[in-house]
Protein backbone atom coordinates (compact mmCIF):
# COMPACT_ATOMS: atom_id res chain seq x y z
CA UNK A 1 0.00 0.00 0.00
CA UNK A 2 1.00 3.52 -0.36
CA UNK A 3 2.61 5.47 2.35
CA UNK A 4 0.43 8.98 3.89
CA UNK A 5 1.67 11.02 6.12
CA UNK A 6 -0.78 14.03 7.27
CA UNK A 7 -0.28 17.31 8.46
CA UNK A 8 -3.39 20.18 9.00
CA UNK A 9 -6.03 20.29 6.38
CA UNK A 10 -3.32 18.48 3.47
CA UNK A 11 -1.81 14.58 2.85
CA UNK A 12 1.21 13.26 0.99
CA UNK A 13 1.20 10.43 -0.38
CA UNK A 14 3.96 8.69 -1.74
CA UNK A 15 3.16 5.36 -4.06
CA UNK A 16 5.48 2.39 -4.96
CA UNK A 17 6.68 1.17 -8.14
CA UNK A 18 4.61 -2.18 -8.26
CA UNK A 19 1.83 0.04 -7.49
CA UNK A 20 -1.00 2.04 -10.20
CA UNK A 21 -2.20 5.44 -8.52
CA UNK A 22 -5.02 7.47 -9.36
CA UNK A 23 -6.42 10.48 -8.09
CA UNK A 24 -9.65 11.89 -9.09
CA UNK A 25 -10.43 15.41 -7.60
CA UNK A 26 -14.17 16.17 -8.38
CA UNK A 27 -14.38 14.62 -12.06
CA UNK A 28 -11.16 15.47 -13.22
CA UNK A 29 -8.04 13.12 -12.78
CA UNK A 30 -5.39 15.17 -10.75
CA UNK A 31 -2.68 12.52 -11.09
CA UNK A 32 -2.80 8.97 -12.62
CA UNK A 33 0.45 6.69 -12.81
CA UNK A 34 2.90 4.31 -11.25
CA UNK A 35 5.30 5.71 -8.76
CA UNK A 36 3.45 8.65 -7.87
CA UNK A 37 4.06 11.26 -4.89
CA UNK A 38 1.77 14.37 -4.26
CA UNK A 39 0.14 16.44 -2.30
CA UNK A 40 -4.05 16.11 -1.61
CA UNK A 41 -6.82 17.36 0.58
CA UNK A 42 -8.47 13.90 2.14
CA UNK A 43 -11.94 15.87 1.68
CA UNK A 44 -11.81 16.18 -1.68
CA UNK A 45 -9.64 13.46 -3.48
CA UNK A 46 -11.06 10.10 -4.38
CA UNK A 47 -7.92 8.19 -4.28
CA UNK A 48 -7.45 4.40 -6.01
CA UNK A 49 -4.35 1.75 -5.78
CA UNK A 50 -4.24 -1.04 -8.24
CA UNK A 51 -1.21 -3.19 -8.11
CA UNK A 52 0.66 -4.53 -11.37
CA UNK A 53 2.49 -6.49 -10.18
CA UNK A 54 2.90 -10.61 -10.62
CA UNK A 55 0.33 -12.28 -8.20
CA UNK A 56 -0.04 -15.85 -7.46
CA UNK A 57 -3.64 -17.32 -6.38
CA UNK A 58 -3.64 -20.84 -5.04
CA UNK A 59 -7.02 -22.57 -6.55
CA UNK A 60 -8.95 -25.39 -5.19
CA UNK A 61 -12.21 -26.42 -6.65
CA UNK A 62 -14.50 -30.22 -6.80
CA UNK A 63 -15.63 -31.00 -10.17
CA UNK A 64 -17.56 -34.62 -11.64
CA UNK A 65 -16.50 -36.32 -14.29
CA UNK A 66 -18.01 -38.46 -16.86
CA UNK A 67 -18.58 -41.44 -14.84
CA UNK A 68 -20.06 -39.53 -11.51
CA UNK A 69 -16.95 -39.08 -9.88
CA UNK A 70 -16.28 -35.99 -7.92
CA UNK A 71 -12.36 -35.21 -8.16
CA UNK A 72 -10.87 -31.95 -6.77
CA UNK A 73 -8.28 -30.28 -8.72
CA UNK A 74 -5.40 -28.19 -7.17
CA UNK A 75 -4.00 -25.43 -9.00
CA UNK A 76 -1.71 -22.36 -9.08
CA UNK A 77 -2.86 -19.04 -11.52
CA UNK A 78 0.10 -16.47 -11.84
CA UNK A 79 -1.95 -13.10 -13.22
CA UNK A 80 -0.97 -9.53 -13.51
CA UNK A 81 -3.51 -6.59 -13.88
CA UNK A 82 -2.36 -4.95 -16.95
CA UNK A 83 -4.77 -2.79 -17.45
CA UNK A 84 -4.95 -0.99 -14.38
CA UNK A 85 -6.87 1.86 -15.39
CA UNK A 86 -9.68 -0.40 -16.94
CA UNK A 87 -9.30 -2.10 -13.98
CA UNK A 88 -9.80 0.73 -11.10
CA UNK A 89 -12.88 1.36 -13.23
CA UNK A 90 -14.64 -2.11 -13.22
CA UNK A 91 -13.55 -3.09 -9.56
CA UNK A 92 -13.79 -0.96 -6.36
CA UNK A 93 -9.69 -0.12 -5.47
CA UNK A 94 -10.61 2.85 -3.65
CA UNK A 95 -8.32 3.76 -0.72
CA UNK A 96 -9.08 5.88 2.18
CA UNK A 97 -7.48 9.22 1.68
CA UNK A 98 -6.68 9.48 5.36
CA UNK A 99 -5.05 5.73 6.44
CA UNK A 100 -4.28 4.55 3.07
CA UNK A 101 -6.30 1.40 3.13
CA UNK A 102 -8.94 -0.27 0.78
CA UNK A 103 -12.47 0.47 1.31
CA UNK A 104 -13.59 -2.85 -0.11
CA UNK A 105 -11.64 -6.06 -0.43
CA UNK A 106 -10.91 -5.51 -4.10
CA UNK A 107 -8.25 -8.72 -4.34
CA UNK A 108 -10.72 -11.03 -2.53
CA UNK A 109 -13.51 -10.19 -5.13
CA UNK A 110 -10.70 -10.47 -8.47
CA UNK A 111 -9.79 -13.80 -6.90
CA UNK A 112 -13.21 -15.27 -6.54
CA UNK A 113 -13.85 -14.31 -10.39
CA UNK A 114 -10.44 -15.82 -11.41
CA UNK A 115 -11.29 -18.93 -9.31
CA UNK A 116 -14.66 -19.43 -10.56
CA UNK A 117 -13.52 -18.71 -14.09
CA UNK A 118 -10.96 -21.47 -13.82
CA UNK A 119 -13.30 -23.79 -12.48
CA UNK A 120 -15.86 -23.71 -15.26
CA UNK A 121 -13.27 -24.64 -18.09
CA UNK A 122 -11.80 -27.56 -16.37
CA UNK A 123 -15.53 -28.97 -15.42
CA UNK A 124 -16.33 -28.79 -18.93
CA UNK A 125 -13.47 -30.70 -19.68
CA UNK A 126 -13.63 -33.40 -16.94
CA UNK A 127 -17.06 -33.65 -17.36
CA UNK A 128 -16.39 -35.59 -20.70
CA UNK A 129 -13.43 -38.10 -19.44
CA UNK A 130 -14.26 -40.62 -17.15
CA UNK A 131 -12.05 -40.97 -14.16
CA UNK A 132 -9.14 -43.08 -14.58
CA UNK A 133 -8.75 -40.58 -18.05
CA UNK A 134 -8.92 -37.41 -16.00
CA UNK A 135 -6.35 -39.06 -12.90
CA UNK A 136 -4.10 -40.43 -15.87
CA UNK A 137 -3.89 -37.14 -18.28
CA UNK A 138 -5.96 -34.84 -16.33
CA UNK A 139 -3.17 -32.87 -15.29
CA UNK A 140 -2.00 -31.61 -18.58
CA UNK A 141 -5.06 -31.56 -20.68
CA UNK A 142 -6.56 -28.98 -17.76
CA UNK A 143 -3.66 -26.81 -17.30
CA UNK A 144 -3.60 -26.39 -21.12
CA UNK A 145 -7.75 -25.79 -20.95
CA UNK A 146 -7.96 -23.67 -17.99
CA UNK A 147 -4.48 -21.03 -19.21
CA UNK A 148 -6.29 -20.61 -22.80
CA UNK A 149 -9.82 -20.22 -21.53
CA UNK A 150 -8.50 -17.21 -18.80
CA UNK A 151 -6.55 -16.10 -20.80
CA UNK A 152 -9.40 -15.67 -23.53
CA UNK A 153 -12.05 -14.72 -21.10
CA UNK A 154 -14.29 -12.08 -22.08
CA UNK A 155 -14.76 -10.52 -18.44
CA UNK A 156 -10.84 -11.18 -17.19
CA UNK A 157 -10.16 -9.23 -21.04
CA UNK A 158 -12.41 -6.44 -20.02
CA UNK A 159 -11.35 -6.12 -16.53
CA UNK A 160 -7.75 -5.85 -17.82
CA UNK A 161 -6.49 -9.25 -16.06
CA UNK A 162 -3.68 -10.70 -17.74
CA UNK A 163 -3.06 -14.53 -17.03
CA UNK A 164 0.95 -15.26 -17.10
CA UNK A 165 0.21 -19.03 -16.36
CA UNK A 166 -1.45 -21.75 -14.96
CA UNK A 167 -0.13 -24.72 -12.65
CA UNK A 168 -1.92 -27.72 -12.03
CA UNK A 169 -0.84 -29.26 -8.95
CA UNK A 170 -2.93 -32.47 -8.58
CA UNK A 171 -5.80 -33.84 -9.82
CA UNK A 172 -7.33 -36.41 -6.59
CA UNK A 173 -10.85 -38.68 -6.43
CA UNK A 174 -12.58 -39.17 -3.19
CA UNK A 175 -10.64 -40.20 -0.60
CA UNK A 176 -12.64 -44.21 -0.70
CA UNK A 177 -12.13 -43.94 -4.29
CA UNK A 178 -8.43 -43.08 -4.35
CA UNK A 179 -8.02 -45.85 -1.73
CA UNK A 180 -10.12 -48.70 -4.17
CA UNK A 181 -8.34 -47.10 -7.13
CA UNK A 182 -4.84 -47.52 -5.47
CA UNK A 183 -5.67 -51.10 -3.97
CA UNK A 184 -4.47 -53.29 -6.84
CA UNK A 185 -1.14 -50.94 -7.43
CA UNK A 186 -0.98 -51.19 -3.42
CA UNK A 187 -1.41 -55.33 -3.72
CA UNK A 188 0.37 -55.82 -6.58
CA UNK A 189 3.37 -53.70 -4.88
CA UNK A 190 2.89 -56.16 -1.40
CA UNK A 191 2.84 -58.92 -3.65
CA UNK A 192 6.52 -58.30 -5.55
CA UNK A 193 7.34 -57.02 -2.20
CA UNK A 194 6.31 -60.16 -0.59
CA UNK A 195 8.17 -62.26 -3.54
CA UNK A 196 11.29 -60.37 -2.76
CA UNK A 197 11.23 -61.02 0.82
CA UNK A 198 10.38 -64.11 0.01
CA UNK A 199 13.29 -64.15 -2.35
CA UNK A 200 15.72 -63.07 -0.05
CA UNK A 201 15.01 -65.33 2.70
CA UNK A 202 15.73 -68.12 0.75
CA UNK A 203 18.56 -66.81 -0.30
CA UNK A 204 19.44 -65.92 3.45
CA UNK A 205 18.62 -69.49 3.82
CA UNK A 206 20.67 -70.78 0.95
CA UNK A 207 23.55 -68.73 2.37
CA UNK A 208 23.46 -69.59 5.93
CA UNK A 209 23.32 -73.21 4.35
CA UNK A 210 26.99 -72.80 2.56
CA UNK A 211 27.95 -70.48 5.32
CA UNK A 212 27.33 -73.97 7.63
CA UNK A 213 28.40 -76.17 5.09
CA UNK A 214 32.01 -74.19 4.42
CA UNK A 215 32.08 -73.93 8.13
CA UNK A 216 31.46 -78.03 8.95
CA UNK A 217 34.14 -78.51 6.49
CA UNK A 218 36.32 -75.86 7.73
CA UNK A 219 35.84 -78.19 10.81
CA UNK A 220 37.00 -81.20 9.55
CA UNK A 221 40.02 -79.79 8.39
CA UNK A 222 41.19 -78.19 11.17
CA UNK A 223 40.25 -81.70 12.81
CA UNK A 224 42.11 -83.65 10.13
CA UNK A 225 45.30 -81.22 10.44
CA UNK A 226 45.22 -81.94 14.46
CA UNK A 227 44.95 -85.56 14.04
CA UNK A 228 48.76 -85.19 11.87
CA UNK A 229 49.24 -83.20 14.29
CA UNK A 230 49.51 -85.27 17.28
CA UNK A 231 50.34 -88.04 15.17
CA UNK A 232 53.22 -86.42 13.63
CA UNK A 233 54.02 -85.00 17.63
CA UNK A 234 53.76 -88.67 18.65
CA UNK A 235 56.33 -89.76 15.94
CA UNK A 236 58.20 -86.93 17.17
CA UNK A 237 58.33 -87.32 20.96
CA UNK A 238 58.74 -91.08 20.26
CA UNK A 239 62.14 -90.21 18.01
CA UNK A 240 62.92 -88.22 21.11
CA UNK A 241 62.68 -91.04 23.56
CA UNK A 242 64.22 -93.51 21.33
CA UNK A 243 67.07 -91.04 21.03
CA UNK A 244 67.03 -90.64 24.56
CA UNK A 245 66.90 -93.82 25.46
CA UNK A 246 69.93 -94.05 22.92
CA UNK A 247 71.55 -91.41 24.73
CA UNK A 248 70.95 -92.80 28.18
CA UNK A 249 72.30 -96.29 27.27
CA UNK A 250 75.18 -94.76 25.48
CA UNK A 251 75.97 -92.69 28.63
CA UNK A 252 75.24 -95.73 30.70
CA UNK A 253 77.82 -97.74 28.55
CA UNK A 254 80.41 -94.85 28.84
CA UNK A 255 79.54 -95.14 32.65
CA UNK A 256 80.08 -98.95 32.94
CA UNK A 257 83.01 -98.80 31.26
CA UNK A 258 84.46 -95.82 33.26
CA UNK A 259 83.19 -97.61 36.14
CA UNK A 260 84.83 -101.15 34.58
CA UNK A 261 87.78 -99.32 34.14
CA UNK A 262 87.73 -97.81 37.73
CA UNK A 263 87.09 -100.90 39.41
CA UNK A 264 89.97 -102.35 37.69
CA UNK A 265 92.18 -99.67 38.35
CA UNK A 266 91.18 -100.09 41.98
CA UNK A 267 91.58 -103.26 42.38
CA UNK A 268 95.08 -103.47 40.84
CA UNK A 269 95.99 -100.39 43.08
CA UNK A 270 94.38 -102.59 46.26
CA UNK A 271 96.19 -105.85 45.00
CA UNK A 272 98.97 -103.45 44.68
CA UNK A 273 98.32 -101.86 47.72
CA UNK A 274 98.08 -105.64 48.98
CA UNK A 275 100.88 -107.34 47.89
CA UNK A 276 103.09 -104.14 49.02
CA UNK A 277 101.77 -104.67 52.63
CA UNK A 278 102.41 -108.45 52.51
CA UNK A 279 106.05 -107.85 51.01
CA UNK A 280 106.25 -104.73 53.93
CA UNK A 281 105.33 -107.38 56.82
CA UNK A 282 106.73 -110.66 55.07
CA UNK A 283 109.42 -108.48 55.21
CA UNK A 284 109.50 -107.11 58.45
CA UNK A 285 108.68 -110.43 59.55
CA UNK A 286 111.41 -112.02 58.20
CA UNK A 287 113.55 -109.05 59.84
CA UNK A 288 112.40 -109.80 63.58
CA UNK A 289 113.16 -113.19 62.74
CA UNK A 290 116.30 -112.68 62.06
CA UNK A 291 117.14 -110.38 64.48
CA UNK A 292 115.41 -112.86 67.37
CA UNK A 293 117.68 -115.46 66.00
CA UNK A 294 120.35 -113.58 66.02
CA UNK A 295 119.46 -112.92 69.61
CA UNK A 296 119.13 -116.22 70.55
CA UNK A 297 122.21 -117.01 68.96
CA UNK A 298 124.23 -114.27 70.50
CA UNK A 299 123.03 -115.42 74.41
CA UNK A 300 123.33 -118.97 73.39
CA UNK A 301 126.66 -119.98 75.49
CA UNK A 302 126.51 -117.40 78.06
CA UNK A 303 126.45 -118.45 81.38
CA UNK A 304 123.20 -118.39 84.10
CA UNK A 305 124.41 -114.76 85.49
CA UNK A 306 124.58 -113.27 82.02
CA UNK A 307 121.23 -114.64 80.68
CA UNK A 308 120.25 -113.02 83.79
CA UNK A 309 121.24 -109.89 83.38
CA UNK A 310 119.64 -109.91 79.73
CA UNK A 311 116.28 -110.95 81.43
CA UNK A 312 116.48 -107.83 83.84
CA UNK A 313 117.42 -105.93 81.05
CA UNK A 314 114.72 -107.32 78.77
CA UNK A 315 112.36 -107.02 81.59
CA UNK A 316 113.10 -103.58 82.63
CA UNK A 317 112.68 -102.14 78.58
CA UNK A 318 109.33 -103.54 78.77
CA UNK A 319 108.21 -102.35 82.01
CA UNK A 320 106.59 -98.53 82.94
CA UNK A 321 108.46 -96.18 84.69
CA UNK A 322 109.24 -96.84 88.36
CA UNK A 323 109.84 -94.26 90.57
CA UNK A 324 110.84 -96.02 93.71
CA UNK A 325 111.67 -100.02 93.69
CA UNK A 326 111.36 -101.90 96.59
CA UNK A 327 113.38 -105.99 96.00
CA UNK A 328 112.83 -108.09 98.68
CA UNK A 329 114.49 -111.35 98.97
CA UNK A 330 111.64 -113.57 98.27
CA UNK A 331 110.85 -111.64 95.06
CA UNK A 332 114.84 -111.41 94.10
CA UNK A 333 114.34 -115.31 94.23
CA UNK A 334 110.85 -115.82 92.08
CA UNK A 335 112.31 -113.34 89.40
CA UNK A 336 115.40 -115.30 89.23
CA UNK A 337 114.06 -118.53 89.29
CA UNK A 338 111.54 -117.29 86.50
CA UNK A 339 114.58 -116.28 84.20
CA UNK A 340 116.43 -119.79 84.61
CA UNK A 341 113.11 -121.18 83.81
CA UNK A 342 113.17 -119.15 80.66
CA UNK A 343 116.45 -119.65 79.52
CA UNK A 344 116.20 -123.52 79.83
CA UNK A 345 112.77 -122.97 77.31
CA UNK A 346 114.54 -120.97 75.02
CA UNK A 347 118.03 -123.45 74.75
């Protein structure tokens, strides 16, 4: 809308470029353009806006088509007014001199026509194709239909509406009937959807099957490789007994024969040993033989006293020491009769 800004007994207002002014001050036309900006007195100027610029109308409407089916029909209408001066002067766009607003609701009332206009060329045309025609190629044969007949339109051509295009959204049936219509699609659709679940399970199943089949085999090969295995560690732990028990009687031999050879020099070394103590007292032996014959044969001759006086002497090597000696008579006589005795034994 155009901006007015008031001061004592005058207005200015000051329009916009998307925006047709007109001002009428008694019956003459005071200004009249796009972009205007002048002074007024609000008592005295009848003031109108028209805008010329694109507009977009979103249109809804029900129509029936050959068969008795009600379909609605969804649509966009792009329009300019380009005749804004024709326009101003079929349609109420009269603004109040003071705020600046519309008296009337000039857009409401150009969209109603626009909307009703539209409807009537696509009911004539859906009113000879029967449903499935109008849901199928509906959308294309109307958008075609409704832009020519707007733009041809006697009363949008003398109210200086110009039509830039026409979008048809949708074309839908009755909610039931969209739902019978789309049943078939819908169970045809659950049926390949079905066979490809279907489909896939088995092939699930078909892969779990090799996936169970590689892994029971996988299973027998690891259980054929363990039985080499512990038969091939049985061969081996029985090649290293065997050579252990080669080993062992090899080091046992070795042993023996160490031992053998031990035991022989030990017993040489003791019948060594042996023979050199037997030769030691044969010897030493024959030595105290020959010096108690030698003995004997020294005192053999001597007279009583003398073999006497070897006895005491004999007798007195052999005895302890004696501190104090006490010879009676009677003992003087045994000890001497005792060495006689002796001497007679030994001659």
């Amino acid at each position: 809308m155009a901006d007015i800004s008031r001061v004592p007994f005058l207005c200015h207002l000051r329009g916009r470029p998307t925006s047709y002014i007109r001002h009428l001050r008694g019956t003459e036309v005071a200004h009249e353009g796009v972009g205007q900006v002048f002074w007024y007195r609000p008592r005295t100027a009848v003031i109108s806006e028209v805008p010329v610029d694109d507009r977009e109308l979103a249109v809804l409407f029900h129509a029936r088509t050959s068969d008795f089916q009600d379909v609605a029909v969804q649509a966009t209408v792009t329009y300019r007014i380009a005749d804004p001066a024709l326009a101003a002067a079929r349609i109420d766009f009269g603004i109040d001199p003071e705020l600046g607003g519309w008296r009337e609701k000039p857009l409401d009332q150009l969209a109603g026509m626009i909307t009703e206009t539209a409807q009537q060329y696509a009911s004539d045309l859906l009113a000879r194709a029967p449903l499935t025609a109008a849901l199928a190629e509906g959308v294309p044969e109307i958008r075609a239909r409704v832009t020519d007949g707007l733009r041809t339109d006697t009363r949008l051509v003398q109210t200086g509406i110009a039509v830039a295009g026409v979008r048809v959204v949708a074309v839908r049936p009755a909610p039931e009937v969209e739902k019978a219509l789309t049943t078939p699609t819908r169970e045809q659709i659950q049926s390949e959807a079905d066979r490809a679940t279907y489909g896939r399970r088995a092939l699930a199943v078909e892969q779990e099957r090799r996936i169970a089949e590689n892994e029971l085999q996988s299973k027998i090969e690891l259980a054929v490789r363990a039985e080499r295995l512990v038969t091939q560690e049985g061969a081996n732990e029985q090649r290293r007994m065997t050579e252990q028990a080669a080993a062992a009687g090899i080091a046992a031999e070795a042993e023996a024969r160490r031992a053998r050879t031990a035991a022989s020099a030990q017993a040489e070394r003791v019948r060594i040993e042996a023979a050199a103590r037997a030769e030691a007292v044969r010897l030493v032996g024959q030595a105290e033989a020959d010096a108690e014959a030698a003995r004997v044969a020294s005192v053999t001759g001597l007279d009583t006293s003398a073999m006497v006086a070897l006895a005491v002497r004999d007798l007195a090597d052999h005895l302890p020491s004696i501190g104090a000696l006490t010879i009676t008579p009677d003992m003087l006589t045994e000890l001497l009769s005792r060495l006689v005795h002796t001497g007679q034994q030994q001659s």
